[in-house]
N, C-alpha and C. Protein backbone atom coordinates (compact mmCIF):
# COMPACT_ATOMS: atom_id res chain seq x y z
N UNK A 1 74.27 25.17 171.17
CA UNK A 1 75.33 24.48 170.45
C UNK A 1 76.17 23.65 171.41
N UNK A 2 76.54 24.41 172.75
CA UNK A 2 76.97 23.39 173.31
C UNK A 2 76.57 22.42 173.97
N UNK A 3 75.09 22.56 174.38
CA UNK A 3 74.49 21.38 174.82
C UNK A 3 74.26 19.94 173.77
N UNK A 4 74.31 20.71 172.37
CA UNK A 4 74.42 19.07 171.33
C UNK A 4 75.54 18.86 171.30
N UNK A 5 76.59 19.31 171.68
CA UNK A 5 78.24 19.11 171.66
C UNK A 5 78.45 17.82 172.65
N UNK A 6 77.50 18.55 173.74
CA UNK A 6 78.16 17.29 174.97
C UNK A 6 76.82 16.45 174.91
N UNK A 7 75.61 16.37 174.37
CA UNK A 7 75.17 15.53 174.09
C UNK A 7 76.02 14.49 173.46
N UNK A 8 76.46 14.68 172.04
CA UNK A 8 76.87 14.06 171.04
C UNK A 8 78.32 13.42 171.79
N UNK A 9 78.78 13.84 172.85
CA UNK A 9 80.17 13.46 173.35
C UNK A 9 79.48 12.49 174.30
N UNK A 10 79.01 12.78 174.66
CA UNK A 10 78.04 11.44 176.01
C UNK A 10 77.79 9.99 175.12
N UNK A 11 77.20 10.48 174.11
CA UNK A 11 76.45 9.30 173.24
C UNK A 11 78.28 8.22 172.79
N UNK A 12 78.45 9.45 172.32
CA UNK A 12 80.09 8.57 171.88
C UNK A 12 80.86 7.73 172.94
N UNK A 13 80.73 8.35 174.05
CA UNK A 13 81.76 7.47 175.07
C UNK A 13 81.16 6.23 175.36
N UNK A 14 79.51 6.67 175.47
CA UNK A 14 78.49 4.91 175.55
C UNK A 14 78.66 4.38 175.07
N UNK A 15 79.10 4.99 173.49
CA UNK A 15 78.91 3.50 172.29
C UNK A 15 80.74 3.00 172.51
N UNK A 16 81.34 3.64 172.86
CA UNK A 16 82.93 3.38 173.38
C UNK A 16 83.08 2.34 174.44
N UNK A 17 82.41 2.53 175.60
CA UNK A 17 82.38 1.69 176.72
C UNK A 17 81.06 0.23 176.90
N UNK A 18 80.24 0.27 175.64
CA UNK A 18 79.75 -1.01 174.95
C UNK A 18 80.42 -1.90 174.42
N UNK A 19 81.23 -0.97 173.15
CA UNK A 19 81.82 -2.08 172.78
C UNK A 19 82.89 -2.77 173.04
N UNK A 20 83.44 -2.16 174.50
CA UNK A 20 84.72 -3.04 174.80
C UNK A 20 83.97 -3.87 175.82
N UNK A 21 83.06 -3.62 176.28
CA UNK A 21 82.45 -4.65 177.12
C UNK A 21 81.94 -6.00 176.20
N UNK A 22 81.36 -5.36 175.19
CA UNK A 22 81.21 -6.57 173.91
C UNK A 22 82.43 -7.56 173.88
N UNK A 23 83.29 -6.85 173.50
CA UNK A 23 84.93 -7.38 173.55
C UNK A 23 85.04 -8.42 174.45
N UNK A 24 85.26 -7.69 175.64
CA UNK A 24 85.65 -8.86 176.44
C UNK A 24 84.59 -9.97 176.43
N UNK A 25 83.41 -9.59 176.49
CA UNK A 25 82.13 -10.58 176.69
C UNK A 25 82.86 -11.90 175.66
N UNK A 26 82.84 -11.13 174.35
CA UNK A 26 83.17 -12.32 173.13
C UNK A 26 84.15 -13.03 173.69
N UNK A 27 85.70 -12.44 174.26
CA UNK A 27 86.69 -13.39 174.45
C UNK A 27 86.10 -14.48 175.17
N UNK A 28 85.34 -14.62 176.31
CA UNK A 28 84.62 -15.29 176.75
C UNK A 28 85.63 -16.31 178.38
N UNK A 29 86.70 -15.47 178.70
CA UNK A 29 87.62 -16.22 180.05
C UNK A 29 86.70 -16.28 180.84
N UNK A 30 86.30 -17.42 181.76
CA UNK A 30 86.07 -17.58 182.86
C UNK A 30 87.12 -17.73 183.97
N UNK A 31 86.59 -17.41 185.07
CA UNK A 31 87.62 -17.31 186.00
C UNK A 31 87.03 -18.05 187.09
N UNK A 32 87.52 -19.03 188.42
CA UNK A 32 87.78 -19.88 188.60
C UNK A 32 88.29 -19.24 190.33
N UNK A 33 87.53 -19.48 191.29
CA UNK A 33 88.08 -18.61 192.61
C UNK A 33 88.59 -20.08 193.50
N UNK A 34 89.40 -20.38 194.29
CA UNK A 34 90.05 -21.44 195.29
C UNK A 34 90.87 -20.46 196.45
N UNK A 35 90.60 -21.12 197.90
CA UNK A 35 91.58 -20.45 199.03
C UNK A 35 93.06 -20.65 198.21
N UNK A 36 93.71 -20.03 198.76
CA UNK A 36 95.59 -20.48 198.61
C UNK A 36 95.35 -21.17 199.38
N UNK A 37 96.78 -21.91 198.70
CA UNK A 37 96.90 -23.19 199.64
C UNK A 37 98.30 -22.85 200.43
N UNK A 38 99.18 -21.91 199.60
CA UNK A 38 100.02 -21.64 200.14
C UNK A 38 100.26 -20.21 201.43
N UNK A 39 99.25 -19.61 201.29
CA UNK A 39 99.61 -18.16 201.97
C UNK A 39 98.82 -18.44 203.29
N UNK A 40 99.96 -17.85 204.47
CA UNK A 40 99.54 -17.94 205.74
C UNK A 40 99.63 -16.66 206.31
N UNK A 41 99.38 -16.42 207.45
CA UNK A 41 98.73 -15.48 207.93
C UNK A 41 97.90 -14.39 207.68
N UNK A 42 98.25 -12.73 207.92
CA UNK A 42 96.89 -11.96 208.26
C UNK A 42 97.14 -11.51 206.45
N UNK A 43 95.72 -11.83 205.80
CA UNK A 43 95.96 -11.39 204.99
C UNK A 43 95.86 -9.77 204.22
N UNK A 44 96.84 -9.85 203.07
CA UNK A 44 96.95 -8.39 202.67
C UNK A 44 97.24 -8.34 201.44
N UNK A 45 96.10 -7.41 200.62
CA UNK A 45 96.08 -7.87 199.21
C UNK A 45 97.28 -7.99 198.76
N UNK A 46 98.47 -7.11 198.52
CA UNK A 46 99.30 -7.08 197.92
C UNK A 46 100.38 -8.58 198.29
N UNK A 47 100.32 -9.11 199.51
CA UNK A 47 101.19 -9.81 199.85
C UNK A 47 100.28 -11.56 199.10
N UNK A 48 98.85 -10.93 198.83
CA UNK A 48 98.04 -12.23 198.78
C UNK A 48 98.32 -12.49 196.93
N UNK A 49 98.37 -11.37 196.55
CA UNK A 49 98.22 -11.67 194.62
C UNK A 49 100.08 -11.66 194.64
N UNK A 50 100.99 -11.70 195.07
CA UNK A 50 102.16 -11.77 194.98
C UNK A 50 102.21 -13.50 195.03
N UNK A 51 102.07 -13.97 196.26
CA UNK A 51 101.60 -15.43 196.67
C UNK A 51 100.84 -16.20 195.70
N UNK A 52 99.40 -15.55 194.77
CA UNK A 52 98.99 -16.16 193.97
C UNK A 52 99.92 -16.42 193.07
N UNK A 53 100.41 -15.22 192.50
CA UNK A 53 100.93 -15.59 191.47
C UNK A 53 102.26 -15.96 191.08
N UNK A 54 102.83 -16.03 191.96
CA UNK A 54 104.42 -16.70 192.58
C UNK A 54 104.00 -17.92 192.55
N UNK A 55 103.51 -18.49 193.34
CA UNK A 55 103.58 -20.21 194.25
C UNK A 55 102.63 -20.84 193.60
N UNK A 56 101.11 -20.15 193.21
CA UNK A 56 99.95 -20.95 192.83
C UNK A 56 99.70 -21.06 191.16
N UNK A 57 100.48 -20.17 190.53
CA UNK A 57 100.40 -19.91 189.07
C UNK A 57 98.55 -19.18 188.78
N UNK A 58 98.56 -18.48 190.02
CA UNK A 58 97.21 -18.23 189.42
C UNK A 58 97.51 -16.74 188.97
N UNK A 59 96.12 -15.99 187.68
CA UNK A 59 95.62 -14.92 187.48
C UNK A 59 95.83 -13.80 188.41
N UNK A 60 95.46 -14.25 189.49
CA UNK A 60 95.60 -12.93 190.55
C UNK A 60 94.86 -13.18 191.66
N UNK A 61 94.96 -12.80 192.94
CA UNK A 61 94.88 -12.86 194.06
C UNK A 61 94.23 -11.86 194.99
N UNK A 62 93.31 -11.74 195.63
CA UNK A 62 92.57 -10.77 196.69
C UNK A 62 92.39 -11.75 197.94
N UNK A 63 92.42 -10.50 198.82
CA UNK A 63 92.13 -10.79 200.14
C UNK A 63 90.41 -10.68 200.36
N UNK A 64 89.45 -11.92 201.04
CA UNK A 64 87.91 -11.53 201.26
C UNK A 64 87.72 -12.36 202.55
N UNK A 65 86.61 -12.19 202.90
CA UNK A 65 86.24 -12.23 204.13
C UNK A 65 85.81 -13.74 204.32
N UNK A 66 86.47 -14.47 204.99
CA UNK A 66 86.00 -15.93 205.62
C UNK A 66 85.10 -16.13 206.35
N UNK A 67 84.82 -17.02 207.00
CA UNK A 67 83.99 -17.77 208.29
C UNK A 67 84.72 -16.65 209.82
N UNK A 68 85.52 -16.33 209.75
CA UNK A 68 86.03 -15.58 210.84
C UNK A 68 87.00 -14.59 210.64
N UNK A 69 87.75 -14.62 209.49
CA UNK A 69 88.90 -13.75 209.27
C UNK A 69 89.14 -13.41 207.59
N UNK A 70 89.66 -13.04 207.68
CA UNK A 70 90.17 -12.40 206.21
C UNK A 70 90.86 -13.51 205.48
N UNK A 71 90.72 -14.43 204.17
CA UNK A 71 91.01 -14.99 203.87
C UNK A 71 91.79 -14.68 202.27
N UNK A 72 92.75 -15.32 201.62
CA UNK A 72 93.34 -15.27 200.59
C UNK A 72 92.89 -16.28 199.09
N UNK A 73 92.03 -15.42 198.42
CA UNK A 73 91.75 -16.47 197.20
C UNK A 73 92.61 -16.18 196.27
N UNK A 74 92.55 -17.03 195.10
CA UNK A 74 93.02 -17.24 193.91
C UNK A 74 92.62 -17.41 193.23
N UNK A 75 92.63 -16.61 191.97
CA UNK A 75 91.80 -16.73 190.85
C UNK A 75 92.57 -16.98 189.79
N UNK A 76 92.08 -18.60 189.15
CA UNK A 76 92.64 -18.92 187.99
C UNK A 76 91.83 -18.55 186.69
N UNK A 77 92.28 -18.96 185.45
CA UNK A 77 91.67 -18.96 184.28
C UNK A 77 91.18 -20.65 184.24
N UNK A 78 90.01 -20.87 184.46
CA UNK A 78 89.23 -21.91 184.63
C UNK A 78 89.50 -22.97 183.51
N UNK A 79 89.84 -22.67 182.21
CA UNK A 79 90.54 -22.94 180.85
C UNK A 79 92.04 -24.02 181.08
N UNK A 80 92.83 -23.26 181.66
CA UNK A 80 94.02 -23.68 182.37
C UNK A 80 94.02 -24.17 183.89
N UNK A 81 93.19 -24.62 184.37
CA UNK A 81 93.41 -25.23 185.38
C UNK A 81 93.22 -26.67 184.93
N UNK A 82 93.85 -27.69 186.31
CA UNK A 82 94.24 -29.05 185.93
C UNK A 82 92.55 -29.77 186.34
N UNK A 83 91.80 -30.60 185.35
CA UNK A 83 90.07 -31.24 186.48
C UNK A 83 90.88 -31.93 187.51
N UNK A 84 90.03 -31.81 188.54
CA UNK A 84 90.00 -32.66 189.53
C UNK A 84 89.95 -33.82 189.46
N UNK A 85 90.29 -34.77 190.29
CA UNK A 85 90.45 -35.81 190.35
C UNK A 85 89.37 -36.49 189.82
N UNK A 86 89.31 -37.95 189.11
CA UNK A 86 87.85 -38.05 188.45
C UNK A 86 87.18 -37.06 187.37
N UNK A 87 87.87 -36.21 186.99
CA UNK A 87 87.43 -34.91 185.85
C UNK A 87 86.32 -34.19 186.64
N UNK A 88 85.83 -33.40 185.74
CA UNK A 88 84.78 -32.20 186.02
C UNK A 88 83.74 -33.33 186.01
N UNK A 89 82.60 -32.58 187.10
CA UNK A 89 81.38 -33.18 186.93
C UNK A 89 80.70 -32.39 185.80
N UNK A 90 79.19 -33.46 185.36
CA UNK A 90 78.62 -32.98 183.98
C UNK A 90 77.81 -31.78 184.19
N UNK A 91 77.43 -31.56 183.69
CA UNK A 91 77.18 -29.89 183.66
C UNK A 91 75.05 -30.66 183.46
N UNK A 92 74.72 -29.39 184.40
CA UNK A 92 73.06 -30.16 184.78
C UNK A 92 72.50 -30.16 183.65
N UNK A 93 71.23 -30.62 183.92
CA UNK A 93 70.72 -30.56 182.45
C UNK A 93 69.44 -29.89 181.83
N UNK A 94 69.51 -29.17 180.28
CA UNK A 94 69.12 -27.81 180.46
C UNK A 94 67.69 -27.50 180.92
N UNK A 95 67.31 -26.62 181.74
CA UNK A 95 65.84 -25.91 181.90
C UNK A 95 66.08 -26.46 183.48
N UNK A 96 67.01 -27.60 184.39
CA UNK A 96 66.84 -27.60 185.35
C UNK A 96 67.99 -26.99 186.41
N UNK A 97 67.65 -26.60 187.98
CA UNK A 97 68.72 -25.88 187.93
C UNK A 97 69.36 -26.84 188.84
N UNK A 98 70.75 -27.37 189.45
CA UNK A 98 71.40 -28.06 190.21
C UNK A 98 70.45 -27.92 191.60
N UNK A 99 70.60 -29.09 192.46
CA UNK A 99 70.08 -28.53 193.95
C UNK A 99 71.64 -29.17 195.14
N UNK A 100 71.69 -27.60 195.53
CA UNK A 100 73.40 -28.03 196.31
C UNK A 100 72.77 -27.79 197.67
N UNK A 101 73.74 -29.04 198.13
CA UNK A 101 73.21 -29.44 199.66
C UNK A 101 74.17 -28.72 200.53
């Protein structure tokens, strides 16, 4: 009896932790990674997502590993960010994949 108990409790939490993954899947945010432009020196998460989201208006902020040192990104909501100069480039076209130099 108690092994179909925690069977039946296993099965439930799966179908629990599907469908919020469904969830978010549907909302569908992309997110959008750039260095700060504003944060200098050694970085440290907490001092780096404070900086994001103070100065850069971004989502949130982590510290990852650069070309030599620990670097500070920013992660926007790709939705709300401003295109670049000249707008977004076009998006490739389907069945082929981009070739980046």
């Amino acid at each position: 009896m108690k092994r179909s108990s925690l069977v039946l409790s296993a099965f439930r939490i799966l179908l629990i932790v599907l469908a919020i993954s469904e969830i978010i899947t549907v909302k569908g945010i992309k997110y959008c990674d750039k260095p700060a432009t504003y944060y200098r020196g050694k970085c440290v998460d907490e001092k780096c997502l404070n900086n994001c989201k103070t100065f850069e208006s971004a989502a949130r902020g982590h510290c990852t590993t650069g070309q030599e040192k620990l670097v500070c990104i920013c992660v926007y909501d790709c939705a709300k960010m401003n295109p670049p100069p000249g707008g977004w480039p076009p998006p490739p076209p389907k069945g082929k994949t981009p070739i980046i130099i």
